[in-house]
PDB file of N, CA and C in Angstrom:
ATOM      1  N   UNK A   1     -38.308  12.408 -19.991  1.00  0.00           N
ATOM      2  CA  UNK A   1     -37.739  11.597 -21.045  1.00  0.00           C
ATOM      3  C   UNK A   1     -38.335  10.196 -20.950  1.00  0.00           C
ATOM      4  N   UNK A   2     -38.693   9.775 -21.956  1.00  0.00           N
ATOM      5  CA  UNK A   2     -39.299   8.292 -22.006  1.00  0.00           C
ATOM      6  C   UNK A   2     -38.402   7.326 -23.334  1.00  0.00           C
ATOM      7  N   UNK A   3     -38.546   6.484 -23.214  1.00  0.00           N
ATOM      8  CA  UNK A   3     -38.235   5.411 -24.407  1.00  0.00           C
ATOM      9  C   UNK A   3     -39.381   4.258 -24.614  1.00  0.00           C
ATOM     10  N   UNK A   4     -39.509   4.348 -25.920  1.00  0.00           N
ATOM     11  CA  UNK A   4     -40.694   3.442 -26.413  1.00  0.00           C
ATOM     12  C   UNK A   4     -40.142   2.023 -26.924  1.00  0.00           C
ATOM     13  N   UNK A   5     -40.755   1.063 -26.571  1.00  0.00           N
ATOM     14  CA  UNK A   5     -40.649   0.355 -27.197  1.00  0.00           C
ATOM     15  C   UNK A   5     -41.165  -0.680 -28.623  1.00  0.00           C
ATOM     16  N   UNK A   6     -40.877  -1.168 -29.294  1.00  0.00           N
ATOM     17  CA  UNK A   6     -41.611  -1.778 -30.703  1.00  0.00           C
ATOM     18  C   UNK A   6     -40.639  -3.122 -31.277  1.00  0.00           C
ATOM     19  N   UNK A   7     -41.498  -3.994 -31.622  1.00  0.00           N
ATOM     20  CA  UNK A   7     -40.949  -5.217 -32.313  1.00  0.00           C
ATOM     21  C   UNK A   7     -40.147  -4.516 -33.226  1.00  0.00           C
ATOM     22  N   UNK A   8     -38.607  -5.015 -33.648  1.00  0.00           N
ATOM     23  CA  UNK A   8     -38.037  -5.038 -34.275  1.00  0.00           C
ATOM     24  C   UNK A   8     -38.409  -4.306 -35.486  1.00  0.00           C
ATOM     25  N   UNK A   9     -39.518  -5.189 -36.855  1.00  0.00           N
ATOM     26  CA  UNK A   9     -39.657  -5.009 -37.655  1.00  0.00           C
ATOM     27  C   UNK A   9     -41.140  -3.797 -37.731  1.00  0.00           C
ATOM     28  N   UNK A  10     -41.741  -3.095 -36.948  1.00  0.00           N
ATOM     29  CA  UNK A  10     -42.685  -2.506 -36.477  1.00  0.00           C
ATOM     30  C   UNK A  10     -41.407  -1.144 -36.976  1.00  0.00           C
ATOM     31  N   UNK A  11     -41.443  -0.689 -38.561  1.00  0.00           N
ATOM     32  CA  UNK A  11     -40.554   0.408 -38.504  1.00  0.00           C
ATOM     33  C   UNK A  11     -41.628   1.796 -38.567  1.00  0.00           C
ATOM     34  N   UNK A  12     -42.910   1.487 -38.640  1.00  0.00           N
ATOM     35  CA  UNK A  12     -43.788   2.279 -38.734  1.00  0.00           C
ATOM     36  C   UNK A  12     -44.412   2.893 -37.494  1.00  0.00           C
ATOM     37  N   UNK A  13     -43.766   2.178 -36.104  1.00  0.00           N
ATOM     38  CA  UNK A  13     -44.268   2.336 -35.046  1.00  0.00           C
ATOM     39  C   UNK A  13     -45.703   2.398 -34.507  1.00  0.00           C
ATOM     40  N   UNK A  14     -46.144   0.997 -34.751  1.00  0.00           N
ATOM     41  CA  UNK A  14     -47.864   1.110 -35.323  1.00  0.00           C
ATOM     42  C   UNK A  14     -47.859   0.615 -33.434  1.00  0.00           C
ATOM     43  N   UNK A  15     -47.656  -0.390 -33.350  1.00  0.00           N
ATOM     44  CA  UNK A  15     -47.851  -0.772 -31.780  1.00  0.00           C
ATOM     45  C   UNK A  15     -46.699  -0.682 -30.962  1.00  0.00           C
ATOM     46  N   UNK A  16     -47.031  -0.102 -29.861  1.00  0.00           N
ATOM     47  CA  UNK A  16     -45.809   0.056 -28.597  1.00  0.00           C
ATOM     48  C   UNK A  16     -45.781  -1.209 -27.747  1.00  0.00           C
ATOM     49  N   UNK A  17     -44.875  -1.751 -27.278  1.00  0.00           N
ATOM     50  CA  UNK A  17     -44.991  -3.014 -26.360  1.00  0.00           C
ATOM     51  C   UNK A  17     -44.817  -1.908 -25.442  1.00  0.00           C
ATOM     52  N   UNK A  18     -44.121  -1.682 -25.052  1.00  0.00           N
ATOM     53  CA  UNK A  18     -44.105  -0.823 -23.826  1.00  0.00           C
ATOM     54  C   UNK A  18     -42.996   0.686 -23.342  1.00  0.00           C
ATOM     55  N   UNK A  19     -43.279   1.280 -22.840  1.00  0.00           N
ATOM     56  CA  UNK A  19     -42.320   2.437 -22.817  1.00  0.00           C
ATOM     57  C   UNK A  19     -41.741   2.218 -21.357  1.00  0.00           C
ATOM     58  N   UNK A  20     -39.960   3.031 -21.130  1.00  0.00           N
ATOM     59  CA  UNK A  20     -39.615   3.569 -20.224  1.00  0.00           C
ATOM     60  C   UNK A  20     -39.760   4.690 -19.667  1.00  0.00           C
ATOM     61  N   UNK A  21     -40.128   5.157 -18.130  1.00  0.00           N
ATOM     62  CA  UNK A  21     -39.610   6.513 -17.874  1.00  0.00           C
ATOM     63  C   UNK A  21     -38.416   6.734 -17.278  1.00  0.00           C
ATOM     64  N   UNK A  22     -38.191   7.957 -16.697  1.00  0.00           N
ATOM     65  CA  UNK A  22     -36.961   8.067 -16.128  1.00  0.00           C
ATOM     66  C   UNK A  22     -36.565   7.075 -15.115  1.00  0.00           C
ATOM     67  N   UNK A  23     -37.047   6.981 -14.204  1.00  0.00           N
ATOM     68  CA  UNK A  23     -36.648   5.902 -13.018  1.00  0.00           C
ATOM     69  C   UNK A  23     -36.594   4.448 -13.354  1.00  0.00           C
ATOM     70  N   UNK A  24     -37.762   4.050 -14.405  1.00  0.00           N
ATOM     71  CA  UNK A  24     -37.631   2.752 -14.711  1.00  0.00           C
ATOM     72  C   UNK A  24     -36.054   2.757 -16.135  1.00  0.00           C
ATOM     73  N   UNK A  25     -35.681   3.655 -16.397  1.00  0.00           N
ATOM     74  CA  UNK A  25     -34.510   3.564 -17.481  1.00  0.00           C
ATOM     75  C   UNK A  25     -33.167   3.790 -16.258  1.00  0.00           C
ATOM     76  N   UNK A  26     -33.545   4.180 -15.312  1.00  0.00           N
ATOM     77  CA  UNK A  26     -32.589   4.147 -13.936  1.00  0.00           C
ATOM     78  C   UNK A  26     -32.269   2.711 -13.944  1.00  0.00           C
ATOM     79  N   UNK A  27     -33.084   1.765 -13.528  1.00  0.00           N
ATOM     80  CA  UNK A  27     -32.998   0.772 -13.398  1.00  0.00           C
ATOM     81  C   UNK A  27     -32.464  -0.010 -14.093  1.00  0.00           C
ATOM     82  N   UNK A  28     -32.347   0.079 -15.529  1.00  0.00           N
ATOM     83  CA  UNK A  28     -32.031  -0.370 -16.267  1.00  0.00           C
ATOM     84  C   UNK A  28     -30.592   0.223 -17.139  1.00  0.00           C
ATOM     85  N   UNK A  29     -29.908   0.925 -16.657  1.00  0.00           N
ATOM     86  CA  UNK A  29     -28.850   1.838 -17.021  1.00  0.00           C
ATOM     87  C   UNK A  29     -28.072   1.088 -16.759  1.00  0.00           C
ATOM     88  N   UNK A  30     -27.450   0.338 -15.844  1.00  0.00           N
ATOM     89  CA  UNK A  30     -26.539  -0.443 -15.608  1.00  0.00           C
ATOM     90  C   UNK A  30     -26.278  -2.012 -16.756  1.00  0.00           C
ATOM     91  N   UNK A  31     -27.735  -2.363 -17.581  1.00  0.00           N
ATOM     92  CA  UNK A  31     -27.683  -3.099 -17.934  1.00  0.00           C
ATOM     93  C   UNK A  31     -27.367  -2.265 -19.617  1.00  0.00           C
ATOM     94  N   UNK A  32     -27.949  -1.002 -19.736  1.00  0.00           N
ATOM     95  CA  UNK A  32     -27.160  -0.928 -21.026  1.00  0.00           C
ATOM     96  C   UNK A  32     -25.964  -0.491 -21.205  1.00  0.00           C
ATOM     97  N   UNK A  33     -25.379  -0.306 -20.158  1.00  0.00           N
ATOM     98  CA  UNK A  33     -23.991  -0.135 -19.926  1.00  0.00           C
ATOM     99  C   UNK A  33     -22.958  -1.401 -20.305  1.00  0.00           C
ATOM    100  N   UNK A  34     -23.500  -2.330 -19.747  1.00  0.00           N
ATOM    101  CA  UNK A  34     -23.033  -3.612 -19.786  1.00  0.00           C
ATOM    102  C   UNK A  34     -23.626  -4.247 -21.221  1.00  0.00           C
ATOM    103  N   UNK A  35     -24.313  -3.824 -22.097  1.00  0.00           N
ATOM    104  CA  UNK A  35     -24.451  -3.942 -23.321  1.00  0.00           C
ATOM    105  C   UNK A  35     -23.507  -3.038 -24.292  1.00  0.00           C
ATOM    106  N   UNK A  36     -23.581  -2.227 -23.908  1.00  0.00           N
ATOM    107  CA  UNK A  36     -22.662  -1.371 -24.625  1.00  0.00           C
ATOM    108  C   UNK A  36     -21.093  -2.089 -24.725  1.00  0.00           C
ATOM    109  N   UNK A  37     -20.387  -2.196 -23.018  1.00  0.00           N
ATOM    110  CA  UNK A  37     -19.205  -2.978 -23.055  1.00  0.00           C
ATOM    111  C   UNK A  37     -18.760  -4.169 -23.593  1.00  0.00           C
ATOM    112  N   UNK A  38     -20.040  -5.101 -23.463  1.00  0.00           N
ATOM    113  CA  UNK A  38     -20.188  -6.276 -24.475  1.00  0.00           C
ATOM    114  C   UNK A  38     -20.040  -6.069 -25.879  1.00  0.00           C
ATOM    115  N   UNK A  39     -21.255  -5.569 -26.734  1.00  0.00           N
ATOM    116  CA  UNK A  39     -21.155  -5.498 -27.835  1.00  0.00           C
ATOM    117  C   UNK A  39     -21.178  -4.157 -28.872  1.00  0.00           C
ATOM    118  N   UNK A  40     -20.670  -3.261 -27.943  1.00  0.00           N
ATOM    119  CA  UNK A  40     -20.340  -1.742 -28.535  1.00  0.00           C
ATOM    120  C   UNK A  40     -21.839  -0.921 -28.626  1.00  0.00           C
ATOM    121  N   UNK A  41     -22.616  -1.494 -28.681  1.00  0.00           N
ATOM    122  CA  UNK A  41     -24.317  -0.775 -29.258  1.00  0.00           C
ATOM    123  C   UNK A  41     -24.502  -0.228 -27.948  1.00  0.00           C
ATOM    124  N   UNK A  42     -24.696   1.425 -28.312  1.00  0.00           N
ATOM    125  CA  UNK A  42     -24.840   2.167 -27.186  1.00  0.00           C
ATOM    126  C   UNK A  42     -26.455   2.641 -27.643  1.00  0.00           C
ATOM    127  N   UNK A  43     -27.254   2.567 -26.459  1.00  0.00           N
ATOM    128  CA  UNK A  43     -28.854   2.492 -26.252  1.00  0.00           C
ATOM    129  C   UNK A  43     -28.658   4.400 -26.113  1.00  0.00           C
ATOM    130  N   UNK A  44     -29.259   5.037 -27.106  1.00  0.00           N
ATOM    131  CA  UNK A  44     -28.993   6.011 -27.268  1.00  0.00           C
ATOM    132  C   UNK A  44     -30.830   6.994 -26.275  1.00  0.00           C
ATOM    133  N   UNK A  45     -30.653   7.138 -25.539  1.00  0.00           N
ATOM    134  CA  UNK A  45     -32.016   7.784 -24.841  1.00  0.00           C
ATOM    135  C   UNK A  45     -32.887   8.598 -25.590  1.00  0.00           C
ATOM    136  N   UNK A  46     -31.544   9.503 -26.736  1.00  0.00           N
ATOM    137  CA  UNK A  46     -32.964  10.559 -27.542  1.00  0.00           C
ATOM    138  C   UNK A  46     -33.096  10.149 -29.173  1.00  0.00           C
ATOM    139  N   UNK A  47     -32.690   9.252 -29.155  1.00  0.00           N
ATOM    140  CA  UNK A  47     -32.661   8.338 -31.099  1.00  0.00           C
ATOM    141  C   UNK A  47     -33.648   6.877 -30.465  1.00  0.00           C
ATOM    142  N   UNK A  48     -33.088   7.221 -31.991  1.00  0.00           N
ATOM    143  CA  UNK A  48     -33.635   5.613 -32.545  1.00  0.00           C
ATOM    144  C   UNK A  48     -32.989   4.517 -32.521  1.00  0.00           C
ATOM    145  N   UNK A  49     -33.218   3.204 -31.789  1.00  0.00           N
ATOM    146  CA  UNK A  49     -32.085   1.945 -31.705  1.00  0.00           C
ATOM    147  C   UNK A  49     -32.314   0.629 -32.014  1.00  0.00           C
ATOM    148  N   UNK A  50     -31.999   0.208 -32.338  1.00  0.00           N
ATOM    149  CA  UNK A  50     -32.067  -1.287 -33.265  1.00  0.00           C
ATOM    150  C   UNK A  50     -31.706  -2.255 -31.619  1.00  0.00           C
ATOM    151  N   UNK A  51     -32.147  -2.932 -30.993  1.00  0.00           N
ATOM    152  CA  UNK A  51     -31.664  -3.847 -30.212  1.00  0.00           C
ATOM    153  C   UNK A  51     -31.807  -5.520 -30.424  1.00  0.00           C
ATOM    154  N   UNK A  52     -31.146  -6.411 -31.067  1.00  0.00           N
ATOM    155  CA  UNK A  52     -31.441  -7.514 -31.514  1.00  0.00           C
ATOM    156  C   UNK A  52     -31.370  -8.476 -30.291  1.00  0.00           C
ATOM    157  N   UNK A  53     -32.262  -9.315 -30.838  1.00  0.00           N
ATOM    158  CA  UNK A  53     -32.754 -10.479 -30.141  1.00  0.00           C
ATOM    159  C   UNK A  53     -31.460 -11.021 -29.004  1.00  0.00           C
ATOM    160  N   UNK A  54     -30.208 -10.919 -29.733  1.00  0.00           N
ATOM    161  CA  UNK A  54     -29.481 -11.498 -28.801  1.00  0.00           C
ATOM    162  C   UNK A  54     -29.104 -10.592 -28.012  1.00  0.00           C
ATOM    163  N   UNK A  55     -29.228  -9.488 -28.483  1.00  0.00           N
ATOM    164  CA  UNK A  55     -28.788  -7.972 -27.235  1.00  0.00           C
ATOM    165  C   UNK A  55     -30.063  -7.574 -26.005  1.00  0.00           C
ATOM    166  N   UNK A  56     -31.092  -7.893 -26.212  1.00  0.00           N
ATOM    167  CA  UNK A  56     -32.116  -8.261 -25.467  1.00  0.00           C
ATOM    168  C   UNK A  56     -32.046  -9.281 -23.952  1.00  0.00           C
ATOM    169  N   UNK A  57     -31.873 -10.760 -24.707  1.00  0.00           N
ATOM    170  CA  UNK A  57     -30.679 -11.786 -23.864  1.00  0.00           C
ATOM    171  C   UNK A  57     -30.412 -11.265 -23.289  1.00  0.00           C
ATOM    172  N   UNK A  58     -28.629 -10.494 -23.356  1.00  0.00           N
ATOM    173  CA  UNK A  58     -27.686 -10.181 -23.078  1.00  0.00           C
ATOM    174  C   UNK A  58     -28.332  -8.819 -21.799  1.00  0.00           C
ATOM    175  N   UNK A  59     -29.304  -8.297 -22.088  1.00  0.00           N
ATOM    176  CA  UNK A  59     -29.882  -7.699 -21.237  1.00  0.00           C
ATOM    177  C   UNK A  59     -30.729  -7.910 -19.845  1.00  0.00           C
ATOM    178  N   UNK A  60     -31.515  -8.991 -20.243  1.00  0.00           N
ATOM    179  CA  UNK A  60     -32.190  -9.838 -19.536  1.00  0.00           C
ATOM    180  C   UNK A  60     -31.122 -10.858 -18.625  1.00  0.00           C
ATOM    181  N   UNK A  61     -29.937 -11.023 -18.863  1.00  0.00           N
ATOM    182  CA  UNK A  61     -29.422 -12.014 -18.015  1.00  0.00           C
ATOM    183  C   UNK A  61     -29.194 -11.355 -17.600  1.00  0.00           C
ATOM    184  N   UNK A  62     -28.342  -9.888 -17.408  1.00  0.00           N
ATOM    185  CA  UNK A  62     -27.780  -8.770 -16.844  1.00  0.00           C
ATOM    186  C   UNK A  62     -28.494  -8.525 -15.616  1.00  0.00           C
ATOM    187  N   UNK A  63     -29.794  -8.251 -16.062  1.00  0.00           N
ATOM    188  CA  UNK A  63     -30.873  -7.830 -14.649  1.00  0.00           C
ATOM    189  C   UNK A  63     -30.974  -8.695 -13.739  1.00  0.00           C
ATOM    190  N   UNK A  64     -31.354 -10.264 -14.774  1.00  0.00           N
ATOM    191  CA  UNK A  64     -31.248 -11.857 -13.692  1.00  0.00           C
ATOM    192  C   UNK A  64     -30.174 -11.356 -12.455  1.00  0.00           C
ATOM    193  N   UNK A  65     -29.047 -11.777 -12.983  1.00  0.00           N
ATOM    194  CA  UNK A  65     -27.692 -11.290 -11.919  1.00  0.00           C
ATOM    195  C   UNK A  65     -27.890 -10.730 -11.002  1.00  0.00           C
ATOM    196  N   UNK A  66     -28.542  -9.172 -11.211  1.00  0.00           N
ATOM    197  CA  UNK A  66     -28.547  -8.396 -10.137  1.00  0.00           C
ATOM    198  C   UNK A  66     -29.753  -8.793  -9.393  1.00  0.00           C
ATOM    199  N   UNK A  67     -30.480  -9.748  -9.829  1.00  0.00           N
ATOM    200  CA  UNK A  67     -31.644 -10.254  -8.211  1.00  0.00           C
ATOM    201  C   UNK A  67     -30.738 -10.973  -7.262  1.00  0.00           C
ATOM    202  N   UNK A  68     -29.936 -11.372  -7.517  1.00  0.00           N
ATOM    203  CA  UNK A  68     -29.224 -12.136  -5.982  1.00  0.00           C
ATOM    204  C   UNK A  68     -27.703 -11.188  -6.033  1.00  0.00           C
ATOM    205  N   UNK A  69     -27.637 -10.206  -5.982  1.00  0.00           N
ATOM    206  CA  UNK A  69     -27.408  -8.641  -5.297  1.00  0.00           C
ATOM    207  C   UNK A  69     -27.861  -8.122  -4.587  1.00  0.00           C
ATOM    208  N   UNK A  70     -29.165  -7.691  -5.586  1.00  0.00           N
ATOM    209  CA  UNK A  70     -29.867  -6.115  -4.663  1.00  0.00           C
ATOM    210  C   UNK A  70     -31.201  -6.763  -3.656  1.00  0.00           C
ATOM    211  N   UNK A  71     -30.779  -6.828  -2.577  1.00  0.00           N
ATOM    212  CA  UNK A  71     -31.336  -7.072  -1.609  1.00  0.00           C
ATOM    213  C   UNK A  71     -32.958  -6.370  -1.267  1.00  0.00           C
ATOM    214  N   UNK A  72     -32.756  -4.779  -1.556  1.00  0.00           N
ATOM    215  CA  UNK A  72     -33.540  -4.000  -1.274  1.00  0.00           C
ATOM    216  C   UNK A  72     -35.320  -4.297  -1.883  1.00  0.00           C
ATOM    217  N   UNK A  73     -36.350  -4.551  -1.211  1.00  0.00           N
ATOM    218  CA  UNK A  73     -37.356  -4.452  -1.856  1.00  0.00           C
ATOM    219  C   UNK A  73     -38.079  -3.764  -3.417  1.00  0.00           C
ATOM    220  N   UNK A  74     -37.615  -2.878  -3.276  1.00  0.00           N
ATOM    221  CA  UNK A  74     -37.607  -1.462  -4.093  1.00  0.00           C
ATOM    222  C   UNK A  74     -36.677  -2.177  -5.338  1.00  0.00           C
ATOM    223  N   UNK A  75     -35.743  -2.345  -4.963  1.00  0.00           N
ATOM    224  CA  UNK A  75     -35.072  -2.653  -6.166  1.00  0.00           C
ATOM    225  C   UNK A  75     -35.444  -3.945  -7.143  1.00  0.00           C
ATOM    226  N   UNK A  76     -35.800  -5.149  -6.255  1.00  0.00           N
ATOM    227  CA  UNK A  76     -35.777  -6.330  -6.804  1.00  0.00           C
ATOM    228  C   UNK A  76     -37.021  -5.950  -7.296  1.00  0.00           C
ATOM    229  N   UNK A  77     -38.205  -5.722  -7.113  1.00  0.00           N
ATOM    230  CA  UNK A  77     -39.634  -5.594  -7.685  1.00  0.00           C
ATOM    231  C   UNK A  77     -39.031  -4.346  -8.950  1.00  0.00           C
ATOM    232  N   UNK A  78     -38.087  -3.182  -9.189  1.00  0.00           N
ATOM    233  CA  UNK A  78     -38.608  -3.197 -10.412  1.00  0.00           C
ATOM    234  C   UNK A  78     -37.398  -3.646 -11.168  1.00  0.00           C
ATOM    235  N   UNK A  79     -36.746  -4.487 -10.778  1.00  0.00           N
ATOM    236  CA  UNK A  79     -36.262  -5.585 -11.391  1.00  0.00           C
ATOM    237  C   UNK A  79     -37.115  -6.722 -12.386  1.00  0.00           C
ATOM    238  N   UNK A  80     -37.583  -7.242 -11.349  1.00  0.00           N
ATOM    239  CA  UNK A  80     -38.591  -8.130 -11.554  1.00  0.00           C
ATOM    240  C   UNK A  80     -39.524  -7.464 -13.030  1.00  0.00           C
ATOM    241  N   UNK A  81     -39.962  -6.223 -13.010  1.00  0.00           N
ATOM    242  CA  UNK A  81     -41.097  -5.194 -13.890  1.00  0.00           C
ATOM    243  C   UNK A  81     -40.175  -5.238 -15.511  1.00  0.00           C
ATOM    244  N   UNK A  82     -39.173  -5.292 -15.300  1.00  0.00           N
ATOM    245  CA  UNK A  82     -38.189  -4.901 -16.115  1.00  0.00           C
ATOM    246  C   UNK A  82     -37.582  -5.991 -17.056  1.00  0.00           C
ATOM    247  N   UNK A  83     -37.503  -7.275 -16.273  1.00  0.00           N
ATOM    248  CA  UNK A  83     -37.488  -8.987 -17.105  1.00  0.00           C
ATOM    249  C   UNK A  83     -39.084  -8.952 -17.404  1.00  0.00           C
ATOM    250  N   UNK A  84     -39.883  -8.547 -17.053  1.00  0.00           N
ATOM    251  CA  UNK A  84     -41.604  -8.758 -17.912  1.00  0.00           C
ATOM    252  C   UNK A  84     -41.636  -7.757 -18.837  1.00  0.00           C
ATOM    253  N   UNK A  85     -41.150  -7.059 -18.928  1.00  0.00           N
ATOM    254  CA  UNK A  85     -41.158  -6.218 -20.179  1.00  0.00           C
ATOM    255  C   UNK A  85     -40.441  -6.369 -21.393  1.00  0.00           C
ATOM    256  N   UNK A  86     -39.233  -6.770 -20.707  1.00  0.00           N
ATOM    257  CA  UNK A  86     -37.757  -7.354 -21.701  1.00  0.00           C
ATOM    258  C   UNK A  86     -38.139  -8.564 -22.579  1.00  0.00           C
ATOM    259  N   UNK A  87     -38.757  -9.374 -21.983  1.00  0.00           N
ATOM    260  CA  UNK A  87     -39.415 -10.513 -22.086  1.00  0.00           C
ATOM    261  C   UNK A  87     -40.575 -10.327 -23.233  1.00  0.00           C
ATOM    262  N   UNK A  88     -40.696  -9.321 -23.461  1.00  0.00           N
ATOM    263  CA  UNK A  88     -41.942  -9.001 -24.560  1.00  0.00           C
ATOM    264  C   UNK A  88     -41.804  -9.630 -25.902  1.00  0.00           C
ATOM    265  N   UNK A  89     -40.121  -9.250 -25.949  1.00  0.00           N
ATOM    266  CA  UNK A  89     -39.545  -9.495 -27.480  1.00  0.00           C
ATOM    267  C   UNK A  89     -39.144 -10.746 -27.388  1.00  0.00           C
ATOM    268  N   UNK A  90     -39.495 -10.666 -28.784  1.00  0.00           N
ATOM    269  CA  UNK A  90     -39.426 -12.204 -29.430  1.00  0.00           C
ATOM    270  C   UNK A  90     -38.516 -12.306 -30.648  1.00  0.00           C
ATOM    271  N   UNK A  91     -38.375 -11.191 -31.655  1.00  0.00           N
ATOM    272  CA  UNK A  91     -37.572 -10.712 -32.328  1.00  0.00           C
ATOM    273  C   UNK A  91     -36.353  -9.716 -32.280  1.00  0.00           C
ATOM    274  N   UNK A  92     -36.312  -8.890 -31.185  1.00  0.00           N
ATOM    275  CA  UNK A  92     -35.686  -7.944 -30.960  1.00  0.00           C
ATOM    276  C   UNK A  92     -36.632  -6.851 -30.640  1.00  0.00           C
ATOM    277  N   UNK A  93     -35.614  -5.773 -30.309  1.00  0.00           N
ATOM    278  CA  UNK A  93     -37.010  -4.480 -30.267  1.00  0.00           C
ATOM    279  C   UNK A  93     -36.071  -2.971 -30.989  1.00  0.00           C
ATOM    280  N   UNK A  94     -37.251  -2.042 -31.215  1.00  0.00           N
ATOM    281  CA  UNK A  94     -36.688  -0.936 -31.645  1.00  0.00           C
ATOM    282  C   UNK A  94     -37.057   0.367 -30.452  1.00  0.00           C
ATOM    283  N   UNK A  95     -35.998   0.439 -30.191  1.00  0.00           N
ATOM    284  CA  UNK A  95     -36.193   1.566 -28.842  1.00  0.00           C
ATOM    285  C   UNK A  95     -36.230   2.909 -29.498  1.00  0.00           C
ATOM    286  N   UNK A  96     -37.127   3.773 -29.232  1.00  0.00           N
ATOM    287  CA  UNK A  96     -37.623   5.309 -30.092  1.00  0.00           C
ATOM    288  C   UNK A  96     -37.245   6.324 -28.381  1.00  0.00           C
ATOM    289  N   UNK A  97     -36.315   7.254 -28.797  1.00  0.00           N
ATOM    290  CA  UNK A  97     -36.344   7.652 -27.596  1.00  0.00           C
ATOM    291  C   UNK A  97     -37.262   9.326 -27.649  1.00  0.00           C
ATOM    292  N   UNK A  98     -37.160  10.267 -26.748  1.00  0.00           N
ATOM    293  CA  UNK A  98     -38.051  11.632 -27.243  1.00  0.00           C
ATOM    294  C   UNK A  98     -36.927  12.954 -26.819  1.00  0.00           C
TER     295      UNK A  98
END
């Protein structure tokens, strides 16, 4: 299972900023969890998802947080992989899942 990513308005899916796989959407599960509880928008793995600019944020601070947590090497580096990717959008993004 992967998730793609695309600028917001990219409804044609012409360029990918970047995709998830399983382990790197591991990583990041906790933070759409905590998006979801925030603002109800559940990051759906096998659809299509609208994530706006401020739900992005709201994502990106999420991960921030957990660097002065997760202690573990392993973890903080793909932490770290995961704010450079998040970081892509500038408008929001549209997550395409398979």
């Amino acid at each position: 299972m992967a998730l793609d990513f695309y600028e917001i308005g990219d409804i044609r899916l012409t360029k990918r900023l970047f995709s998830l796989n399983d382990k790197q959407l591991d990583t990041v599960n906790d933070a759409f969890i905590y998006l979801e509880k925030i603002t109800g928008n559940y990051i759906d793995p096998y659809g299509t998802n609208r994530i706006y600019q401020e739900h992005v944020e709201l994502i990106l601070t999420f991960i921030k947080s957990r660097l002065s947590i997760d202690r573990e090497k392993k973890s903080i580096q793909s932490l770290f992989e995961m704010i450079e990717v998040f970081s892509k959008s500038k408008n929001g993004l549209l997550a395409v899942g398979d």
